[in-house]
C-alpha atoms as a PDB file:
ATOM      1  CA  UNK A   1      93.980 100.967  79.904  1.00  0.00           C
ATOM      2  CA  UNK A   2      92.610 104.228  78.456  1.00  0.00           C
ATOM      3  CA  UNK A   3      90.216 104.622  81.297  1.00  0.00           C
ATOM      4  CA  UNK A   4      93.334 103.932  84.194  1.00  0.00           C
ATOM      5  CA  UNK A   5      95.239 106.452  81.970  1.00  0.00           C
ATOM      6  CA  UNK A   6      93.064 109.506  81.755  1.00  0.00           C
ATOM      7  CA  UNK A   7      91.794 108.928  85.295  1.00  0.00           C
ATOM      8  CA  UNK A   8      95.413 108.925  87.199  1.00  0.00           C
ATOM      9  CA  UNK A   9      96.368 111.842  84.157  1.00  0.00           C
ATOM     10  CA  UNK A  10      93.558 114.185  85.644  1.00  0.00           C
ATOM     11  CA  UNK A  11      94.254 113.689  88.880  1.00  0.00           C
ATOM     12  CA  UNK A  12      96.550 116.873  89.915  1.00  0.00           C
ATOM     13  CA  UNK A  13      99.243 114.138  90.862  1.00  0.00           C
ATOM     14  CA  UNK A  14     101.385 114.994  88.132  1.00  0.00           C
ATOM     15  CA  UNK A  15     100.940 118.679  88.746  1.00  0.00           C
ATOM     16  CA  UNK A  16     103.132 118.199  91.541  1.00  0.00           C
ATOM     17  CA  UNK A  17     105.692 116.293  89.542  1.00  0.00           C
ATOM     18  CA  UNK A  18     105.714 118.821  86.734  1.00  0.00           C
ATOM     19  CA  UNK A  19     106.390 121.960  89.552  1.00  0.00           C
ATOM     20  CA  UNK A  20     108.500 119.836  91.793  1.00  0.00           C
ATOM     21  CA  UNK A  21     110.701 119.267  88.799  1.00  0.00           C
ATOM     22  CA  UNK A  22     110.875 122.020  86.475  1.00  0.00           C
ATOM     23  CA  UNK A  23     111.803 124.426  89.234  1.00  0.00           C
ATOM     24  CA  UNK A  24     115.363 123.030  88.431  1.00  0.00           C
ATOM     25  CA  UNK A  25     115.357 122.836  85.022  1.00  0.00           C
ATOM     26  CA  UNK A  26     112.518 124.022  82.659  1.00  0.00           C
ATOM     27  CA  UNK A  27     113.505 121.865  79.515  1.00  0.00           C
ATOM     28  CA  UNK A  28     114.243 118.519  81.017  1.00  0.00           C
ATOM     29  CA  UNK A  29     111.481 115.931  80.961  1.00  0.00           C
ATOM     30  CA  UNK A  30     109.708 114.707  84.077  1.00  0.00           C
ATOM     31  CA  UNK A  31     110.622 111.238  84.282  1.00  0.00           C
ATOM     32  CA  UNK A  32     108.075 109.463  86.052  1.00  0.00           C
ATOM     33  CA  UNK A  33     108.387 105.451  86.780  1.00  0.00           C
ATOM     34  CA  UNK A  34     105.769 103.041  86.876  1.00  0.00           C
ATOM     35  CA  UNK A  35     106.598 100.985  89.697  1.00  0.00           C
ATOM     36  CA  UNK A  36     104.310  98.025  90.013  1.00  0.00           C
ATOM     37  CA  UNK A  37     102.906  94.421  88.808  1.00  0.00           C
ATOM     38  CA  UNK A  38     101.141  92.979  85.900  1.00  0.00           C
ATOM     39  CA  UNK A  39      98.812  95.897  85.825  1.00  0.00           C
ATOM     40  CA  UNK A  40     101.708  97.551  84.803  1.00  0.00           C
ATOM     41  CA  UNK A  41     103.506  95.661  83.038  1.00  0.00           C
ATOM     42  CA  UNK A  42     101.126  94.970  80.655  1.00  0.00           C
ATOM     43  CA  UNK A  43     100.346  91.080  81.138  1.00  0.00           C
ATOM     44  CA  UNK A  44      98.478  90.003  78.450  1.00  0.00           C
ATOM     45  CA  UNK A  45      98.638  93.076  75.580  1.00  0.00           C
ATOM     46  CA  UNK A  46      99.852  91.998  72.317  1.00  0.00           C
ATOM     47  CA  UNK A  47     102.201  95.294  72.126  1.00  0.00           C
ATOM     48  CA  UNK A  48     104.317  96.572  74.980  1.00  0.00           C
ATOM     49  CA  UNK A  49     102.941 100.079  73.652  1.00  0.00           C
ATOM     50  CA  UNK A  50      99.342  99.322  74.974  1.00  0.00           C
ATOM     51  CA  UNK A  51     100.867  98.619  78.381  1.00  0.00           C
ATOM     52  CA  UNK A  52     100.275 101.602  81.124  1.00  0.00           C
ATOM     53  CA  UNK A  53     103.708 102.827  81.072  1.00  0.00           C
ATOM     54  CA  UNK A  54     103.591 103.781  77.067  1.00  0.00           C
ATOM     55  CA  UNK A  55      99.410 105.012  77.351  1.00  0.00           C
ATOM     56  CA  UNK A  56     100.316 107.355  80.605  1.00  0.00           C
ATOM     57  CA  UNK A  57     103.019 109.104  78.745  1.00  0.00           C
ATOM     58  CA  UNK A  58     101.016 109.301  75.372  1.00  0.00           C
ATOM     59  CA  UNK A  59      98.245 111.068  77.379  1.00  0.00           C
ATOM     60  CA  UNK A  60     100.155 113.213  79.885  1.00  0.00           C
ATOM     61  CA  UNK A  61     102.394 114.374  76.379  1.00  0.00           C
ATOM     62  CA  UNK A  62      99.067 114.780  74.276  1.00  0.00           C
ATOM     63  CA  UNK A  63      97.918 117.012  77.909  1.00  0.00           C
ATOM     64  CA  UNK A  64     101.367 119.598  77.153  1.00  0.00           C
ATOM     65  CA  UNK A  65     103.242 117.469  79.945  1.00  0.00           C
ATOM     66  CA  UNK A  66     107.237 116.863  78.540  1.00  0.00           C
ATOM     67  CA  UNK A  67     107.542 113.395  80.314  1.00  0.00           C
ATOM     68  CA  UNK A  68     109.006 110.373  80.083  1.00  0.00           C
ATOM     69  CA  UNK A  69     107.477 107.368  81.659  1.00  0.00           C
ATOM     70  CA  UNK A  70     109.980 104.588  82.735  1.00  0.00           C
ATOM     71  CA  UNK A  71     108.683 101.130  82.981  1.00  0.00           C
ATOM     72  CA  UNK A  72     109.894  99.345  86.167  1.00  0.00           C
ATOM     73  CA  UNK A  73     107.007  96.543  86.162  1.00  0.00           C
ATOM     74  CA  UNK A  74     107.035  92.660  86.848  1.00  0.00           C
ATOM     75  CA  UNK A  75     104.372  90.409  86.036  1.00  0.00           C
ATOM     76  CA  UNK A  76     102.947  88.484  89.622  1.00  0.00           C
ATOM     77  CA  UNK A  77     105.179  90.470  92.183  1.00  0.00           C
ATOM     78  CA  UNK A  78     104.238  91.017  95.114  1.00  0.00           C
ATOM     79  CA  UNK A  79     105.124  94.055  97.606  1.00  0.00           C
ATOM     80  CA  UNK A  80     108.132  91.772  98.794  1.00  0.00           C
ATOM     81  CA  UNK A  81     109.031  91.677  95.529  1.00  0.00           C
ATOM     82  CA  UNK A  82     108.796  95.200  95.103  1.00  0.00           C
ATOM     83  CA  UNK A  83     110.670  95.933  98.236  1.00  0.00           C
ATOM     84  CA  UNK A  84     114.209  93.950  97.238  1.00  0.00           C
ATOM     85  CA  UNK A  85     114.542  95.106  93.976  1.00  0.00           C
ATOM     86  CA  UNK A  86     113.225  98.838  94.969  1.00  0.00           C
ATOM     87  CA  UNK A  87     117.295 100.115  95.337  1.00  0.00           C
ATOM     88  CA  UNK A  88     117.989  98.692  91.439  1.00  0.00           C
ATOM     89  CA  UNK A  89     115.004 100.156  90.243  1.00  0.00           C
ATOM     90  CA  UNK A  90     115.515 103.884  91.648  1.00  0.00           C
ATOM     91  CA  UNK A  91     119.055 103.470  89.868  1.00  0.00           C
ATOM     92  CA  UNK A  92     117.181 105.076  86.874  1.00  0.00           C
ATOM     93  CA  UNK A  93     116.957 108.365  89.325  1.00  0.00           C
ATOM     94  CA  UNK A  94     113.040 109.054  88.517  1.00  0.00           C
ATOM     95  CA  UNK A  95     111.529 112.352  88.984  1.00  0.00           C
ATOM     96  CA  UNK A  96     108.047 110.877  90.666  1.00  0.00           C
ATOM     97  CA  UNK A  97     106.931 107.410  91.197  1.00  0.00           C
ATOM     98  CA  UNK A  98     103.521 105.846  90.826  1.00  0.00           C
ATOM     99  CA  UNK A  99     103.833 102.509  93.161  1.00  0.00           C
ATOM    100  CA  UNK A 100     101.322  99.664  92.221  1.00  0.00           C
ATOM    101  CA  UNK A 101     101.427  96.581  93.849  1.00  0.00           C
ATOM    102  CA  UNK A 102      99.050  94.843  95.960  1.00  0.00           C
ATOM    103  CA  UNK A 103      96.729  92.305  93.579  1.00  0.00           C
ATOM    104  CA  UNK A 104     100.000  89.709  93.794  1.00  0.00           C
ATOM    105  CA  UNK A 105      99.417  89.807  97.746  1.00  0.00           C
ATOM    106  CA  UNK A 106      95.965  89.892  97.455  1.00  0.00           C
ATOM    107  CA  UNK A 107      95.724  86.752  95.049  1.00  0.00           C
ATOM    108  CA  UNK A 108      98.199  84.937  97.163  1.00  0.00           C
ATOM    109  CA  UNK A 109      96.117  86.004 100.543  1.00  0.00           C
ATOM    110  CA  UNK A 110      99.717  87.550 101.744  1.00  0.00           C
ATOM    111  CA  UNK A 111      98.768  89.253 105.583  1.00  0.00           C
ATOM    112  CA  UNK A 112      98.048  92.550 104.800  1.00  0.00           C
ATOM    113  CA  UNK A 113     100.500  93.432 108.119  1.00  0.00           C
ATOM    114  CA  UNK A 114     102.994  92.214 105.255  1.00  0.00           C
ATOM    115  CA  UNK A 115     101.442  94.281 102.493  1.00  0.00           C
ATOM    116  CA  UNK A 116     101.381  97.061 104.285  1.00  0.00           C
ATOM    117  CA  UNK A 117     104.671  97.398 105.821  1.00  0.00           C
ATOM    118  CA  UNK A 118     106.258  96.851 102.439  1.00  0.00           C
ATOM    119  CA  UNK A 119     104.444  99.652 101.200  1.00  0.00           C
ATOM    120  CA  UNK A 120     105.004 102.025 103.845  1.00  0.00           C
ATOM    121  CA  UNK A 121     108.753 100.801 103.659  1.00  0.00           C
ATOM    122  CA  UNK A 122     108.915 101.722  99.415  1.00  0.00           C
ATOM    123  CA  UNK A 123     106.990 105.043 100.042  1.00  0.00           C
ATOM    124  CA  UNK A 124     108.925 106.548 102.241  1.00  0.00           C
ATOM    125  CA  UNK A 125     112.559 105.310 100.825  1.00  0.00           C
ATOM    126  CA  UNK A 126     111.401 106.881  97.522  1.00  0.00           C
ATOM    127  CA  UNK A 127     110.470 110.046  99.496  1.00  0.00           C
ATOM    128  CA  UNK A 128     113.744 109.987 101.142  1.00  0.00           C
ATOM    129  CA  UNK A 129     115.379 111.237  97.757  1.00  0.00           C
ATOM    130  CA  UNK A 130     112.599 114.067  97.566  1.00  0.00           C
ATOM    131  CA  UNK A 131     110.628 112.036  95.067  1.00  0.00           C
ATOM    132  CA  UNK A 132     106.848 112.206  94.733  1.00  0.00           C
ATOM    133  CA  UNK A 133     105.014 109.545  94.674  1.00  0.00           C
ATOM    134  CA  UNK A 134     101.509 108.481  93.644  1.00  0.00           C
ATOM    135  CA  UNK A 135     100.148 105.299  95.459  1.00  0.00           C
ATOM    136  CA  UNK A 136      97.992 103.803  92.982  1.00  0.00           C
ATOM    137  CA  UNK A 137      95.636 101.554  95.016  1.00  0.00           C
ATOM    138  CA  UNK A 138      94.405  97.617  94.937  1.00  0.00           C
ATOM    139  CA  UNK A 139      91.210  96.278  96.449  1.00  0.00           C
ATOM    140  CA  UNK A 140      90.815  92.578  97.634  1.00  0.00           C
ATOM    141  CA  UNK A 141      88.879  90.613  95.666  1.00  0.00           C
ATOM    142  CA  UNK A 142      85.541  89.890  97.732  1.00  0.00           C
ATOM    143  CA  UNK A 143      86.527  85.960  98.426  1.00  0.00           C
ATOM    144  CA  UNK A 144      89.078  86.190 100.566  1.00  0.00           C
ATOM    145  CA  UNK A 145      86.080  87.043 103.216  1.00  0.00           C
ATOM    146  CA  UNK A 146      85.204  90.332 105.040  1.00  0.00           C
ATOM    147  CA  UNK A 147      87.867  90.677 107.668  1.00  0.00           C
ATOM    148  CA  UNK A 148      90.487  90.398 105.197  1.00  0.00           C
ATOM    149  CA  UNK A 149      89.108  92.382 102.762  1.00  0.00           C
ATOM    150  CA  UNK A 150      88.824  95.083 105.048  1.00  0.00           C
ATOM    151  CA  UNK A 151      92.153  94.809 106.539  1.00  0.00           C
ATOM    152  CA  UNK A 152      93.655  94.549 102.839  1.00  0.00           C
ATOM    153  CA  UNK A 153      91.453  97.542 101.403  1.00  0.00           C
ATOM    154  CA  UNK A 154      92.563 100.386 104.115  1.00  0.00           C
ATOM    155  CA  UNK A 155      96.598  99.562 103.551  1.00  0.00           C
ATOM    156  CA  UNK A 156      96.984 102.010 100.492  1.00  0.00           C
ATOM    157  CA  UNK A 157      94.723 105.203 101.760  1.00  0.00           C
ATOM    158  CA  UNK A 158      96.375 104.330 105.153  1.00  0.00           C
ATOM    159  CA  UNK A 159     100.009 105.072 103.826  1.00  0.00           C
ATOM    160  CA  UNK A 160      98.673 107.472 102.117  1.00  0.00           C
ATOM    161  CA  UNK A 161      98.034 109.354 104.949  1.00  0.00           C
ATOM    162  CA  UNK A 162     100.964 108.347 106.992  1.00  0.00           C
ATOM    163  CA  UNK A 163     103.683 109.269 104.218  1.00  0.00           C
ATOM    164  CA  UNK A 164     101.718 111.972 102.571  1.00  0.00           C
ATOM    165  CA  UNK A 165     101.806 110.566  99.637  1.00  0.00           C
ATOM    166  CA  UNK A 166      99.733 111.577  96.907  1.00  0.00           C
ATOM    167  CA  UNK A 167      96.756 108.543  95.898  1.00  0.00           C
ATOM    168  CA  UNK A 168      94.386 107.447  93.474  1.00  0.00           C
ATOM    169  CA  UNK A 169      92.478 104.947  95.559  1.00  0.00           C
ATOM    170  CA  UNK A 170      91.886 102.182  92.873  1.00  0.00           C
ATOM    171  CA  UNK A 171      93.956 101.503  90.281  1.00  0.00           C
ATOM    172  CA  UNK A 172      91.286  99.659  88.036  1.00  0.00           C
ATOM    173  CA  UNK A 173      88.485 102.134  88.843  1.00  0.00           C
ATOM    174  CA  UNK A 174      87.044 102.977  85.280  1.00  0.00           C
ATOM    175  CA  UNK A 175      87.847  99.589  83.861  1.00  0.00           C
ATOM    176  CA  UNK A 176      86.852  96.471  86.163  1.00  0.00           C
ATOM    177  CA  UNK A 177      83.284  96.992  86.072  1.00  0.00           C
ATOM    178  CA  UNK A 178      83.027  98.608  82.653  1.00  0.00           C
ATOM    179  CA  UNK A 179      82.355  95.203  80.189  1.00  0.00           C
ATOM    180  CA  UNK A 180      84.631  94.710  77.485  1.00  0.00           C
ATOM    181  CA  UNK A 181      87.563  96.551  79.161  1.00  0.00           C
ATOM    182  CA  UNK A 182      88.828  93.723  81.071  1.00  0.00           C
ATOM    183  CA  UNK A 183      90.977  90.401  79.608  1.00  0.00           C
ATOM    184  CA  UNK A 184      89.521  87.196  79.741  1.00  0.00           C
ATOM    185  CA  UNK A 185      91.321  86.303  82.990  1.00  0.00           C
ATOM    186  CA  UNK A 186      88.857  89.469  84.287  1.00  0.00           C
ATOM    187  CA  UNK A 187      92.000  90.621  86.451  1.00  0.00           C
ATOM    188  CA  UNK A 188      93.866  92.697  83.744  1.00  0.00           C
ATOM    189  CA  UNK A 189      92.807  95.341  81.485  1.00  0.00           C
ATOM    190  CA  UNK A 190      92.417  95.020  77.607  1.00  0.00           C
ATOM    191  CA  UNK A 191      93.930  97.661  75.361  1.00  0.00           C
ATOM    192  CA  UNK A 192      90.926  99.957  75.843  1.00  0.00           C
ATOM    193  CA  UNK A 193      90.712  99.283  79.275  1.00  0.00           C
END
């Protein structure tokens, strides 16, 4: 997770958190919710604290950032998923979003019309309360075959660019291909990962 961490943490995204919200009040913490799957849930760690919610705050805090990172993650959901709970979750009135879904549609082969309407639907009703968001991005696994790879692999840089949303293009970039960063299963990162 260290490597998904560090990566999304130097990306600027949370630059625009941090100005976005501390022009209202200087000594309140960003509160920033990880909105996604398994990936960030944790699926697999032996301790909730090596999950990407708890690592992203430990390294944007150890970075001078005063944040707190709300975990709003289910195991094998897909963007559907995502979308009917998506009211319940912004209950918790978060100060930026990072939205990670995708791999549950992926795995299941779910039309990536579907995917990417449910995306473009979350994005912009979490921009509708002035809340930045950070697409974190999914790639189809190569099986699936070439036209739906490449239909699947444009959704997230493609709503992106239609909401204006901030993005970090793949959310396991720095751990998938790196050996010994990965689970077993090869889908989910380890604790280093």
């Amino acid at each position: 997770w260290l490597a998904v961490v560090l990566t999304l943490a130097c990306s600027g995204a949370f630059s625009v958190a941090h100005n976005f919200v501390y022009g209202a009040d200087a000594n309140a913490p960003i509160r920033i919710m990880a909105f996604g799957d398994s990936l960030s849930a944790g699926y697999g760690l032996p301790d909730v604290a090596e999950a990407f919610p708890a690592q992203l705050e430990k390294a944007l805090k150890d970075k001078g950032y005063n944040v707190v990172v709300l975990a709003s993650a289910i195991s094998g959901e897909t963007t559907s998923g995502a979308r009917s709970r998506l009211e319940w979750s912004l209950a918790d009135k978060p100060d930026a979003v990072i939205v990670e879904f995708g791999g549950n549609d992926a795995l299941r082969a779910i039309d990536p019309k579907v995917t990417r309407d449910n995306m473009d639907f979350i994005v912009r009703r979490i921009q509708k309360d002035g809340t930045p968001v950070l697409i974190a991005g999914m790639l189809a696994p190569p099986n699936l075959g070439r036209d739906y790879e490449q239909r699947f692999n444009t959704i997230f840089s493609g709503v992106a660019k239609d909401t204006g949303a901030l993005l970090h293009p793949f959310f396991l970039d720095g751990a998938i291909t790196v050996p010994g960063l990965m689970q077993g299963d090869h889908i989910h990162p380890n604790p280093e990962g």
